[in-house]
C-alpha atoms as a PDB file:
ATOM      1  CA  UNK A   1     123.835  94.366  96.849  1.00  0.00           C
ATOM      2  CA  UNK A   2     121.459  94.641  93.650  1.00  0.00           C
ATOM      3  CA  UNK A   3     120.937  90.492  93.661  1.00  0.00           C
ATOM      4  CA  UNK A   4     120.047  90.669  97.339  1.00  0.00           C
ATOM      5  CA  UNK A   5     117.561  93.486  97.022  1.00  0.00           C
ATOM      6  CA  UNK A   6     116.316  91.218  93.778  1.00  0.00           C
ATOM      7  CA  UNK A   7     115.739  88.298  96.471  1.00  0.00           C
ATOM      8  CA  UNK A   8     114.160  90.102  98.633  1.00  0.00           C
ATOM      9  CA  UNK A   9     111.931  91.691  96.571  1.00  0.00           C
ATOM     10  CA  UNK A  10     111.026  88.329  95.153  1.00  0.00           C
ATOM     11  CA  UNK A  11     110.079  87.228  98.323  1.00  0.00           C
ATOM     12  CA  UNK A  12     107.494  90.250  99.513  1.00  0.00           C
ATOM     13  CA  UNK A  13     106.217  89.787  96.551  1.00  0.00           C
ATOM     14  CA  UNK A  14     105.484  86.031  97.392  1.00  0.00           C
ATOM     15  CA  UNK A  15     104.540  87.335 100.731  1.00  0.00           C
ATOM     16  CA  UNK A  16     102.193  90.060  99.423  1.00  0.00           C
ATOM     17  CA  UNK A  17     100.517  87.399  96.885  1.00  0.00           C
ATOM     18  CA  UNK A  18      99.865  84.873  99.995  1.00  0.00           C
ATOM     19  CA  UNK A  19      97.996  87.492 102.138  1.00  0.00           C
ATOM     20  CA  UNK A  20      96.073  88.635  99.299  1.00  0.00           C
ATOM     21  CA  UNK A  21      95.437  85.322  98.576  1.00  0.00           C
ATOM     22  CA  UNK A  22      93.813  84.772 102.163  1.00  0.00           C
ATOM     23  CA  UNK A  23      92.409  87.870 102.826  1.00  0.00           C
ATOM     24  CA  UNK A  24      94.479  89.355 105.026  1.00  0.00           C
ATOM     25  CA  UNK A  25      94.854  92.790 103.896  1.00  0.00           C
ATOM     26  CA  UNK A  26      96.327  94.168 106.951  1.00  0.00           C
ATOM     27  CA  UNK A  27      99.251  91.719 106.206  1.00  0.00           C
ATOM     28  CA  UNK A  28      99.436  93.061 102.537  1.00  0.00           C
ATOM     29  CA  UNK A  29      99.068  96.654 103.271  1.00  0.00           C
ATOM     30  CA  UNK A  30     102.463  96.434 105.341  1.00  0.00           C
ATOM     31  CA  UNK A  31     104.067  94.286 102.627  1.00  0.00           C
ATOM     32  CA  UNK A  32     102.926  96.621 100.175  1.00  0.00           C
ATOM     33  CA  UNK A  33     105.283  99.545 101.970  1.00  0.00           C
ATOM     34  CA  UNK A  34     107.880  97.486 102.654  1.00  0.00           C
ATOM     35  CA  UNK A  35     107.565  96.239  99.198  1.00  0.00           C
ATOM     36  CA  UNK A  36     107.811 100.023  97.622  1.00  0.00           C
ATOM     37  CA  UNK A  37     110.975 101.081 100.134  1.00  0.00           C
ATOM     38  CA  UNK A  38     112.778  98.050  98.534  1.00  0.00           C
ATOM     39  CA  UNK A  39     112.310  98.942  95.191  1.00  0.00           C
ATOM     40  CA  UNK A  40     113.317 102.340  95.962  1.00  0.00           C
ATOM     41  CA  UNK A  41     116.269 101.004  96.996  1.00  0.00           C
ATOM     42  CA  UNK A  42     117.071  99.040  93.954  1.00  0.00           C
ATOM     43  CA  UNK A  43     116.120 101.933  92.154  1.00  0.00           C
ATOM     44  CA  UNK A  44     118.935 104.188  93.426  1.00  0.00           C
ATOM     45  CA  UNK A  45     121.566 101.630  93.401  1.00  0.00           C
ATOM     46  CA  UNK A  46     120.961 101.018  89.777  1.00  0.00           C
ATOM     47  CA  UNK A  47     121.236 104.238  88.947  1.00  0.00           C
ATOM     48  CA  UNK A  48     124.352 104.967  90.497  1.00  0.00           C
END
């Protein structure tokens, strides 16, 4: 579970970096949330 929360965080951030990238900050601003529920997620499964 932790390595596939890893991936996918790797990706959104990928994701995240290409919409900055072209401007499209509607894009990132969506990314950006999905990006922080992810790491909240991998936040409580490391701590259990």
């Amino acid at each position: 579970m932790i390595t596939k929360l890893f991936f996918e965080i790797k990706n959104i951030i990928a994701e995240l970096a290409s919409s900055l990238i072209l401007g499209k900050n509607k894009d990132a601003a969506g990314l950006a949330i999905i990006l922080s529920e992810k790491s909240r997620a991998l936040a409580e499964e490391l701590g259990k």
